[in-house]
PDB file of N, CA and C in Angstrom:
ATOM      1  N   UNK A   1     126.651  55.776 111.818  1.00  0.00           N
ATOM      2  CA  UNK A   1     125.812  54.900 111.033  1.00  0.00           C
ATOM      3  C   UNK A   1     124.367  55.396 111.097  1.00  0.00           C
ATOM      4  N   UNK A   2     123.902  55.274 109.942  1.00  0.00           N
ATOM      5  CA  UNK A   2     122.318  56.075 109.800  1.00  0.00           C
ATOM      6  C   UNK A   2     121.408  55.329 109.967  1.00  0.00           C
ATOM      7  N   UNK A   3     120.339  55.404 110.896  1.00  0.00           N
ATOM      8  CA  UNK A   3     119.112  54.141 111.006  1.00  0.00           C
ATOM      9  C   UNK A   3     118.578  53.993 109.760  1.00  0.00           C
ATOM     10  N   UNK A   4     117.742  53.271 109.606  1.00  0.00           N
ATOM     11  CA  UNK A   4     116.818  53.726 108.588  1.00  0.00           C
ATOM     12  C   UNK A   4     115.722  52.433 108.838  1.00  0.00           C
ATOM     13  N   UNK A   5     114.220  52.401 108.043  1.00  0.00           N
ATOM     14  CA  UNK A   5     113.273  51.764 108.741  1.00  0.00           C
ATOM     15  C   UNK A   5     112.553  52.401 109.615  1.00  0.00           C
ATOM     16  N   UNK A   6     111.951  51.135 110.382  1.00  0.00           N
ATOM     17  CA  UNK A   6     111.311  51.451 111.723  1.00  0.00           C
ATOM     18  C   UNK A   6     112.031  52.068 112.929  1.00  0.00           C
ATOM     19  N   UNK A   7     113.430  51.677 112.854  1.00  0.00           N
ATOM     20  CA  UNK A   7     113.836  52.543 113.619  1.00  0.00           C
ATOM     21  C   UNK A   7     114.857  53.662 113.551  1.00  0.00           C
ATOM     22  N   UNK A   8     114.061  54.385 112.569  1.00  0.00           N
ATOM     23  CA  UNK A   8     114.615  55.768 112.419  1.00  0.00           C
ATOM     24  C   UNK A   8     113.936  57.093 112.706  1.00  0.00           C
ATOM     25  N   UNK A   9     112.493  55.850 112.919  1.00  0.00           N
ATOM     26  CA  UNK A   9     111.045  56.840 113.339  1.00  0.00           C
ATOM     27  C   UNK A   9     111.593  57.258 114.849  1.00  0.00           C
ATOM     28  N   UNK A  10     110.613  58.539 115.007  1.00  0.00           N
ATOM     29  CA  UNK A  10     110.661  58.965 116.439  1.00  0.00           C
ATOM     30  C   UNK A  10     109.990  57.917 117.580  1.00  0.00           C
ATOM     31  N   UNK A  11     109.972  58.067 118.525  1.00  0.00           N
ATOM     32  CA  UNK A  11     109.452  57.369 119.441  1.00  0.00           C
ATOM     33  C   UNK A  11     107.791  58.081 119.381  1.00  0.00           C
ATOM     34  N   UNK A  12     107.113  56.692 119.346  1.00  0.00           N
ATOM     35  CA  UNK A  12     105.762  56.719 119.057  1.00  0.00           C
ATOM     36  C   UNK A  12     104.778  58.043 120.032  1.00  0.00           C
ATOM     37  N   UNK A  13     103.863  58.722 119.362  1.00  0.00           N
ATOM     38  CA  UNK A  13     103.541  59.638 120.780  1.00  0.00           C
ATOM     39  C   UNK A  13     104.773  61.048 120.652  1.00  0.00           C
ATOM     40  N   UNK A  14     105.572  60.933 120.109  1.00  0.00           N
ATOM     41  CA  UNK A  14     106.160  62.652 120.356  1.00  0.00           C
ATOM     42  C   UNK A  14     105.998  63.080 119.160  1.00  0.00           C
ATOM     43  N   UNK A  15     105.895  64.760 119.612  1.00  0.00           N
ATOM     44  CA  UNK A  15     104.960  65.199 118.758  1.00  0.00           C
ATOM     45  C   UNK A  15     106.334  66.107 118.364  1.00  0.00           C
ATOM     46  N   UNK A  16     107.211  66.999 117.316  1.00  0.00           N
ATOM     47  CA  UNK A  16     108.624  66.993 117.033  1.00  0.00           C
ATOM     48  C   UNK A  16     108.545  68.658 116.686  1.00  0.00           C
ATOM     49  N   UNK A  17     107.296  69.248 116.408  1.00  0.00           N
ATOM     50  CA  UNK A  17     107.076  70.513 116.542  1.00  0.00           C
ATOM     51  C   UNK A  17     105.382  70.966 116.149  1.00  0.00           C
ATOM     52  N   UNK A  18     105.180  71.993 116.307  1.00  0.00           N
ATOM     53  CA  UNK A  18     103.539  72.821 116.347  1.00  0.00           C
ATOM     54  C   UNK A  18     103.104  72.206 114.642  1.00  0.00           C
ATOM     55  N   UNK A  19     101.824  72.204 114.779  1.00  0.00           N
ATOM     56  CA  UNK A  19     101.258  72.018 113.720  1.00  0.00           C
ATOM     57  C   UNK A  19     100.727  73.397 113.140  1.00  0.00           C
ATOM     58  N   UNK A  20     101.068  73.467 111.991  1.00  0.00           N
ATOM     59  CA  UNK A  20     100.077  74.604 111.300  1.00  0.00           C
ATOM     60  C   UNK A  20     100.266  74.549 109.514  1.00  0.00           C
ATOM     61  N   UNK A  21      98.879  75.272 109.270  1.00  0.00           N
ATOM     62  CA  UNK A  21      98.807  75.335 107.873  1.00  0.00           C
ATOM     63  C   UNK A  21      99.318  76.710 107.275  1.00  0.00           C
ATOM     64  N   UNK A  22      99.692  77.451 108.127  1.00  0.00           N
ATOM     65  CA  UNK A  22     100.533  78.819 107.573  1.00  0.00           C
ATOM     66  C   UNK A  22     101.236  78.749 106.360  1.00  0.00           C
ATOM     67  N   UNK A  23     102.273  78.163 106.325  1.00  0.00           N
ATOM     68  CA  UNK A  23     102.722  77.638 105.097  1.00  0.00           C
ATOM     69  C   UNK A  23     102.144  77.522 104.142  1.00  0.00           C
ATOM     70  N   UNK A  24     101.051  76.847 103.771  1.00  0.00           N
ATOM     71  CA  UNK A  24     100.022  75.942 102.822  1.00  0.00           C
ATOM     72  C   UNK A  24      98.876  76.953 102.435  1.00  0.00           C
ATOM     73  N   UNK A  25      98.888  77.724 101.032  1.00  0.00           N
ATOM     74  CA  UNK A  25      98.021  78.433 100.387  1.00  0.00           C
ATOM     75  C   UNK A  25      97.061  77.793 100.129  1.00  0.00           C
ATOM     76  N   UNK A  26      96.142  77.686 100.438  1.00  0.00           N
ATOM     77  CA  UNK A  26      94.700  76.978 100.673  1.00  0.00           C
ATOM     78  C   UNK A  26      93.553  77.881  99.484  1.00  0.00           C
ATOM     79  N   UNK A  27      93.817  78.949  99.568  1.00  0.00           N
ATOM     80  CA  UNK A  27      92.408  80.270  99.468  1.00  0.00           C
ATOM     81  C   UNK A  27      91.977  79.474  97.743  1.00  0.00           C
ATOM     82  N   UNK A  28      93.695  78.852  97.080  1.00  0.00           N
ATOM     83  CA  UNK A  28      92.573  78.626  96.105  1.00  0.00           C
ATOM     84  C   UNK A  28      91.609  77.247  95.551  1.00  0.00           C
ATOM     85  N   UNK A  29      91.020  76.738  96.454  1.00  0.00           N
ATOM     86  CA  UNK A  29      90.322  76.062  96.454  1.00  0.00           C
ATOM     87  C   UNK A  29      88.647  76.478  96.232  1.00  0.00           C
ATOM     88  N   UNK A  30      89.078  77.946  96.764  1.00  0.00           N
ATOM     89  CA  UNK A  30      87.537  78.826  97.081  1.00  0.00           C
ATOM     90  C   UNK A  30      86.899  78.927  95.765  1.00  0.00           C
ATOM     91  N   UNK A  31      85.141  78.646  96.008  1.00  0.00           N
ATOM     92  CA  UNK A  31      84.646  79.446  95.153  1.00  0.00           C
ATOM     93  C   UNK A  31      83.813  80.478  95.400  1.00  0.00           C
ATOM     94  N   UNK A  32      83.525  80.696  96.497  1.00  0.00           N
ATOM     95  CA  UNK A  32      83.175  82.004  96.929  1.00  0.00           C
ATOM     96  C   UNK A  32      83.774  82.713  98.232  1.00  0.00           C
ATOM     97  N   UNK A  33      83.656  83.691  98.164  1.00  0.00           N
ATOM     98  CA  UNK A  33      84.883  84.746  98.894  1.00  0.00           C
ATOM     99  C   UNK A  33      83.794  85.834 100.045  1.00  0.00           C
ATOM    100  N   UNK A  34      84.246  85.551 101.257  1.00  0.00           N
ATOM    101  CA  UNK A  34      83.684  86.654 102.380  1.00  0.00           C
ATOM    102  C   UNK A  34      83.733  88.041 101.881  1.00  0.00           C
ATOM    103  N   UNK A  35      82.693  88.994 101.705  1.00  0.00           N
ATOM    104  CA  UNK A  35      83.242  90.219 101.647  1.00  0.00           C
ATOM    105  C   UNK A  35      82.389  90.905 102.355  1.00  0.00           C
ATOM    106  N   UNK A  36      82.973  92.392 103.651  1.00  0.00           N
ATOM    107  CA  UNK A  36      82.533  92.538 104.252  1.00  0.00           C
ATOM    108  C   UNK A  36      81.814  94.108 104.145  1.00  0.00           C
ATOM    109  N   UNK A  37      80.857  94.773 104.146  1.00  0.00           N
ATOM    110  CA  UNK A  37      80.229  95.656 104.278  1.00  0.00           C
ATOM    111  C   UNK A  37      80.916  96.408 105.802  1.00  0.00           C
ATOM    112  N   UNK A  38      81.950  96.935 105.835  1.00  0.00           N
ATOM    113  CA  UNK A  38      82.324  97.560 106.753  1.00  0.00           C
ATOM    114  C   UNK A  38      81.296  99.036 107.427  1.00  0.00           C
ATOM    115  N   UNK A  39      80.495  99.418 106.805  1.00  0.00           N
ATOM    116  CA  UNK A  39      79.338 100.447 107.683  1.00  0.00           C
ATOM    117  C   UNK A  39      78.146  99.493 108.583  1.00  0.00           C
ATOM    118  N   UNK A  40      78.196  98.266 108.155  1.00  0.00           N
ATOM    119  CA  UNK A  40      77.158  97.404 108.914  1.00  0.00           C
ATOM    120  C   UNK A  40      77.608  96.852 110.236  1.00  0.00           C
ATOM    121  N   UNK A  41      79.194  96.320 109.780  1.00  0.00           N
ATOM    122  CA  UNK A  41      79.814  95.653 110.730  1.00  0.00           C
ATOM    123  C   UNK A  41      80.224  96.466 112.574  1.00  0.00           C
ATOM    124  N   UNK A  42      80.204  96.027 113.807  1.00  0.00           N
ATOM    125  CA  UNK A  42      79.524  95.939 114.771  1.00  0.00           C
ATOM    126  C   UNK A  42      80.660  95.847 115.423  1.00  0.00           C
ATOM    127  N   UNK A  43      81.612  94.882 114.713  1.00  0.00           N
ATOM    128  CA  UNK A  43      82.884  94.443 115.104  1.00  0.00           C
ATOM    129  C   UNK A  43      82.479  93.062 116.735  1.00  0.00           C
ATOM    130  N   UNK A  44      82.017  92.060 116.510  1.00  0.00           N
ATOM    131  CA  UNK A  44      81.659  91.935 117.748  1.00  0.00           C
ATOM    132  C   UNK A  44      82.807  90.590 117.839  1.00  0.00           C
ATOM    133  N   UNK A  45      83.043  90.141 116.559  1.00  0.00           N
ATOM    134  CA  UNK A  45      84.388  89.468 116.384  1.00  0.00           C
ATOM    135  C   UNK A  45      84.149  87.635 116.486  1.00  0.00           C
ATOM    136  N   UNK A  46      82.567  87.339 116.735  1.00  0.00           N
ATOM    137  CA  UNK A  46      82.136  86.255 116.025  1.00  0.00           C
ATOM    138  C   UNK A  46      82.933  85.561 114.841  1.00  0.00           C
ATOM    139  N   UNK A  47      82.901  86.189 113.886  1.00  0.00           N
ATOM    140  CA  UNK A  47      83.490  85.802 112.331  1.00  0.00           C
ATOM    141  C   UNK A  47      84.959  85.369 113.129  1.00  0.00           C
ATOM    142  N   UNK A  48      85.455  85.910 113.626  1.00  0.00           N
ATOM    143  CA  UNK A  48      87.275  85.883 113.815  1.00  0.00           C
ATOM    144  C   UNK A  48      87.243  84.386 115.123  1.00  0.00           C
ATOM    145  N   UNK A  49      86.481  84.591 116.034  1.00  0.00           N
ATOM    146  CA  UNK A  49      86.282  83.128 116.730  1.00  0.00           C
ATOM    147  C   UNK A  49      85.526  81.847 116.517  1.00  0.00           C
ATOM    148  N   UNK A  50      84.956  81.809 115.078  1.00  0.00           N
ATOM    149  CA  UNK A  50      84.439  81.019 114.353  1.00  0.00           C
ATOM    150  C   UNK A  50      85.117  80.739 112.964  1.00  0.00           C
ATOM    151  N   UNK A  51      85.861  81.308 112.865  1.00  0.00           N
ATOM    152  CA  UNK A  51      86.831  80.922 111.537  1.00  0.00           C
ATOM    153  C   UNK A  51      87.567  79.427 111.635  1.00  0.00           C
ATOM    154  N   UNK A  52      87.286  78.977 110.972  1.00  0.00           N
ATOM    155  CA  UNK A  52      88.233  77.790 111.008  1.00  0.00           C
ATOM    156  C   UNK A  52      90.034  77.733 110.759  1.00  0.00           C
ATOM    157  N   UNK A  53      89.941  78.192 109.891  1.00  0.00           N
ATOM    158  CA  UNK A  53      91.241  78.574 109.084  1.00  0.00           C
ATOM    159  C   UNK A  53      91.807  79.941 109.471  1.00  0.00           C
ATOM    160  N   UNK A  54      91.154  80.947 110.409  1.00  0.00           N
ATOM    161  CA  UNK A  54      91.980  82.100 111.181  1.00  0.00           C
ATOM    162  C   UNK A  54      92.158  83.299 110.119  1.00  0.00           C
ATOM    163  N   UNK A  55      91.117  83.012 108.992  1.00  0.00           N
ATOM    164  CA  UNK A  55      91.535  84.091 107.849  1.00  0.00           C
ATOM    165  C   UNK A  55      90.935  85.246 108.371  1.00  0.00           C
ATOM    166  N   UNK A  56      90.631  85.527 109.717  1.00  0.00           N
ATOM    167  CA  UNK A  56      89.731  87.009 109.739  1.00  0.00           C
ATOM    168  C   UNK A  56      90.983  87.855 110.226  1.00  0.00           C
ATOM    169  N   UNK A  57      91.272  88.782 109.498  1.00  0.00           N
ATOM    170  CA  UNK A  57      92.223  89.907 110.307  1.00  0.00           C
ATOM    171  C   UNK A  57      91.658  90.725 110.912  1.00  0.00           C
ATOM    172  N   UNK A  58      92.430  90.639 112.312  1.00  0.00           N
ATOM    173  CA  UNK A  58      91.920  92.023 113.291  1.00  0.00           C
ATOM    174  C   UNK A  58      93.044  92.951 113.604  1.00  0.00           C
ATOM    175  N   UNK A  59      92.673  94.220 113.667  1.00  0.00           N
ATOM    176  CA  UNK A  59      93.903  95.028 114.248  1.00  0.00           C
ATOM    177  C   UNK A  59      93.251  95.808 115.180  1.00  0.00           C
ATOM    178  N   UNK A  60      93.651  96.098 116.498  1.00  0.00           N
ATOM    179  CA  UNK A  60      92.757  96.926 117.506  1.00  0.00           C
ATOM    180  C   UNK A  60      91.799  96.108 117.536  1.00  0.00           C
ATOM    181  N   UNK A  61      91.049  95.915 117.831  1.00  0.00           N
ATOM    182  CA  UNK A  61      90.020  94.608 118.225  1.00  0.00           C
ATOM    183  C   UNK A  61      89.299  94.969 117.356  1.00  0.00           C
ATOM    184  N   UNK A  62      89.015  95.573 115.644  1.00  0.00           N
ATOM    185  CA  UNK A  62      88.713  95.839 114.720  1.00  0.00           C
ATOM    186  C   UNK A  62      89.129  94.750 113.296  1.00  0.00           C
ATOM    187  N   UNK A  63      88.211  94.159 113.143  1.00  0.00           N
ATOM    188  CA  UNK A  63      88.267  93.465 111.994  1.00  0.00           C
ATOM    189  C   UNK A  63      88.781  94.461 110.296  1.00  0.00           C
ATOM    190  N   UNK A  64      89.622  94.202 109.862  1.00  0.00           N
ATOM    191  CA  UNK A  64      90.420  94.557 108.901  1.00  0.00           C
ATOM    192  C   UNK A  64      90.136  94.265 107.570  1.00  0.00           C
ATOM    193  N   UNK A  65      90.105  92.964 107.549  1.00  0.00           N
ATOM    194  CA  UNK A  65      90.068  92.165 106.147  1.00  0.00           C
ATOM    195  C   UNK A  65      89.867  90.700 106.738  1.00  0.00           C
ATOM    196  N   UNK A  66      90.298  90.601 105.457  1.00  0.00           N
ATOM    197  CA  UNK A  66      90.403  88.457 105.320  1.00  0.00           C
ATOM    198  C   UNK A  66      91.643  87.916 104.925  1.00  0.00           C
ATOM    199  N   UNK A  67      92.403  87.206 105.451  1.00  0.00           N
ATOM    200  CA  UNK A  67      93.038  86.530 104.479  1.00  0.00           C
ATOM    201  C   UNK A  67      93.104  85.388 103.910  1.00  0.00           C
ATOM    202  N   UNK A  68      92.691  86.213 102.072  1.00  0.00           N
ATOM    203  CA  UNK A  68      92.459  85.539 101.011  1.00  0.00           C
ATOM    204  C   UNK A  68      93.264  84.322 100.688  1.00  0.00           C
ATOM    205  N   UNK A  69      94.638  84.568 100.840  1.00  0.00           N
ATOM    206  CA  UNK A  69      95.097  83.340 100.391  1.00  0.00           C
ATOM    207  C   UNK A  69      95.280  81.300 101.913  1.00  0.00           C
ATOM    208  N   UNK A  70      94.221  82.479 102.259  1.00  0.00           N
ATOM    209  CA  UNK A  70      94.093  80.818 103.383  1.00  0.00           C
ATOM    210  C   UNK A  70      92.430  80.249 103.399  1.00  0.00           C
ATOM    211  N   UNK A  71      91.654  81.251 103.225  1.00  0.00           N
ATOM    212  CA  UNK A  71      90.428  81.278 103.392  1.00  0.00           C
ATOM    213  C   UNK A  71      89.689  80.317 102.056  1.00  0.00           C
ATOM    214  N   UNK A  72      89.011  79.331 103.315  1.00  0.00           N
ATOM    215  CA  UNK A  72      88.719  78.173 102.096  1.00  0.00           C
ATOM    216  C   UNK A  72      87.454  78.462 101.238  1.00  0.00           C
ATOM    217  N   UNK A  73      86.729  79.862 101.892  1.00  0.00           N
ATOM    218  CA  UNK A  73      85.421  80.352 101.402  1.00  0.00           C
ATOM    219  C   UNK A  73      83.747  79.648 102.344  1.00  0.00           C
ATOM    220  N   UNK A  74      84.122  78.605 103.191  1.00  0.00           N
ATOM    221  CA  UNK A  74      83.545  77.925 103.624  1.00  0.00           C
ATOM    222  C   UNK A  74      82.025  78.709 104.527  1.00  0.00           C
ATOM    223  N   UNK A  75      82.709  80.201 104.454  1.00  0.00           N
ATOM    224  CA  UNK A  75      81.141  80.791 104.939  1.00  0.00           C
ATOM    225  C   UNK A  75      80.199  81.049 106.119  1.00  0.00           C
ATOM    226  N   UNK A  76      81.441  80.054 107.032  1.00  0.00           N
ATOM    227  CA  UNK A  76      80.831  80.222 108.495  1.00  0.00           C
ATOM    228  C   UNK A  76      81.310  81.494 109.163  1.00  0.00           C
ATOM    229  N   UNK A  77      81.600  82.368 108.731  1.00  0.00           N
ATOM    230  CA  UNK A  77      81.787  83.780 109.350  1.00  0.00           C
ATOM    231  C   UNK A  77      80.474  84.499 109.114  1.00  0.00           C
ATOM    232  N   UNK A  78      80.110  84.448 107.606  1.00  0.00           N
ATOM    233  CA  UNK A  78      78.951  84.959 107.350  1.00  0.00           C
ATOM    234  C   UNK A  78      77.791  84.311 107.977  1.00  0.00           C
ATOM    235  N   UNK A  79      78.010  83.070 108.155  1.00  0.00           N
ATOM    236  CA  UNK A  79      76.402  82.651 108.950  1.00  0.00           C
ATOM    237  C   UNK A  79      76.624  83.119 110.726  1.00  0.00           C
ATOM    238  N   UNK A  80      78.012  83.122 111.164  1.00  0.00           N
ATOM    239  CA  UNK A  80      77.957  83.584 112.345  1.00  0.00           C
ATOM    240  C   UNK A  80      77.825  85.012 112.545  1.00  0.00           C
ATOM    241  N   UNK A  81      77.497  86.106 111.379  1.00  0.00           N
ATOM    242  CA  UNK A  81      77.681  87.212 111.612  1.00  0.00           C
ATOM    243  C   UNK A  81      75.800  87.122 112.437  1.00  0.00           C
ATOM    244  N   UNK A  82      75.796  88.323 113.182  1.00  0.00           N
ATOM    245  CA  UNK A  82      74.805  88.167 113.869  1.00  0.00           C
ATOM    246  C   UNK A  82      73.690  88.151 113.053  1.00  0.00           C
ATOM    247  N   UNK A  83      72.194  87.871 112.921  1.00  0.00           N
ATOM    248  CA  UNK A  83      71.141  88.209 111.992  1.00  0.00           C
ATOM    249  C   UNK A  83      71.058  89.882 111.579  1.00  0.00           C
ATOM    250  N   UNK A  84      70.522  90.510 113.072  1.00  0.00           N
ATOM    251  CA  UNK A  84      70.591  92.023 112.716  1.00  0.00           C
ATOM    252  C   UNK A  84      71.121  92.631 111.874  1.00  0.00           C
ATOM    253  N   UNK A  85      73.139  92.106 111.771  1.00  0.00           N
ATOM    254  CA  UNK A  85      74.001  92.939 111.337  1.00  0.00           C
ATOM    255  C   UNK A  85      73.966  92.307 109.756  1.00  0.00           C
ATOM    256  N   UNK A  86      74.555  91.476 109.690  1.00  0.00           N
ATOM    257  CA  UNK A  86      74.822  90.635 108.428  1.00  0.00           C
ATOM    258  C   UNK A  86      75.731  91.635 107.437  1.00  0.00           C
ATOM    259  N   UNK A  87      77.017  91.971 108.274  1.00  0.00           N
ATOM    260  CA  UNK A  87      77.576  92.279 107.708  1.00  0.00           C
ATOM    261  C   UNK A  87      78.283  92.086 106.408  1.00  0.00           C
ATOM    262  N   UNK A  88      78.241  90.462 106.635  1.00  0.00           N
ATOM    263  CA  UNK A  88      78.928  89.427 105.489  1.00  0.00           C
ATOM    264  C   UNK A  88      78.734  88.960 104.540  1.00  0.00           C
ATOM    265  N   UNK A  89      78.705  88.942 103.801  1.00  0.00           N
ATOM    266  CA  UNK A  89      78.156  88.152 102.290  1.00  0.00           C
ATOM    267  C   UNK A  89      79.146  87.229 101.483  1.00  0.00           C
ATOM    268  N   UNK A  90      78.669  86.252 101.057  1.00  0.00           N
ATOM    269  CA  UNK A  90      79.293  85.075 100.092  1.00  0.00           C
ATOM    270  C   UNK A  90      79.026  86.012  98.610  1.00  0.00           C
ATOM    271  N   UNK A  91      80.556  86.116  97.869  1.00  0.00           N
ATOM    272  CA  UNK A  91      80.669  86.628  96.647  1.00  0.00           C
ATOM    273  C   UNK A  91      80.826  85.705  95.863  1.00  0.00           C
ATOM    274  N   UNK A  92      80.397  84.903  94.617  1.00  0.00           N
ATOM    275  CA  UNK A  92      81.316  84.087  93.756  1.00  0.00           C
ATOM    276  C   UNK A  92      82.574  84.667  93.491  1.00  0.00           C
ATOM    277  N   UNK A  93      83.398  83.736  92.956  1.00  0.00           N
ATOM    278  CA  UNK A  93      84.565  84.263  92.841  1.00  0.00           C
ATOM    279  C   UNK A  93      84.854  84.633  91.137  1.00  0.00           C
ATOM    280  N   UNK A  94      84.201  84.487  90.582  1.00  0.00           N
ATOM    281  CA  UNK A  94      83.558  84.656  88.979  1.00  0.00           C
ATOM    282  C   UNK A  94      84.262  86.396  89.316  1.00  0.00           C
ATOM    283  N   UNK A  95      83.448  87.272  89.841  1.00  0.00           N
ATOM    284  CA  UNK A  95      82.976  88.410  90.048  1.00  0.00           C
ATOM    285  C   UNK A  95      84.057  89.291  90.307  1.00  0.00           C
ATOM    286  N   UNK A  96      85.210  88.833  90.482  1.00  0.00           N
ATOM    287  CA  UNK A  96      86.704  88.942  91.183  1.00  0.00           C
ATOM    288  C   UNK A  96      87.756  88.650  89.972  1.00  0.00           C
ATOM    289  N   UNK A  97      87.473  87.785  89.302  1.00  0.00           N
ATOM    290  CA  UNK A  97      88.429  87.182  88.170  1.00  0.00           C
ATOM    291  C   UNK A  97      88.558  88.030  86.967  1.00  0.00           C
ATOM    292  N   UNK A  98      88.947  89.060  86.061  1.00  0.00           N
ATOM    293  CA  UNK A  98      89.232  89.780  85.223  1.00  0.00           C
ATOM    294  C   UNK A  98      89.247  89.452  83.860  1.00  0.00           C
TER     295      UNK A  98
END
């Protein structure tokens, strides 16, 4: 016999598996897009521990890219890139579209 209702819910407080937005294509919400000047960049990896959304790719402790389709455009990589370096820049996304 199948519950159904209130008590078909879990017991209040358990949590039934990991949360994540992996799944969930986000990027297009963006209207402007990180793009990185790779001869400036320092690699000091700020952008990648200040990301909200985890869109900074690293490989070798070397920043790679972005990934576009999670990245809400929100920009705090570029303000965390150091002053000196400023590797980062906010692109519209106009500039990208064909």
């Amino acid at each position: 016999m199948k519950t159904s209702g209130w008590k078909g819910l879990p017991i209040g407080g358990l949590i039934l598996e990991g949360g994540t937005a992996e799944q969930y294509k986000t990027g297009g919400w963006r209207n402007i897009r990180p793009v990185m000047d790779t001869e400036k960049c320092i690699n000091c990896l700020l952008c990648w521990v200040y990301c909200p959304d985890s869109s900074i790719m690293v490989e070798n402790e070397k920043i790679v890219g972005f990934d576009l389709e999670h990245c809400k455009g929100c920009g705090i990589c570029a303000k965390e890139c150091p002053p000196k370096v400023q590797a980062i820049k906010m692109v519209s996304e106009a500039e990208f579209r064909g």
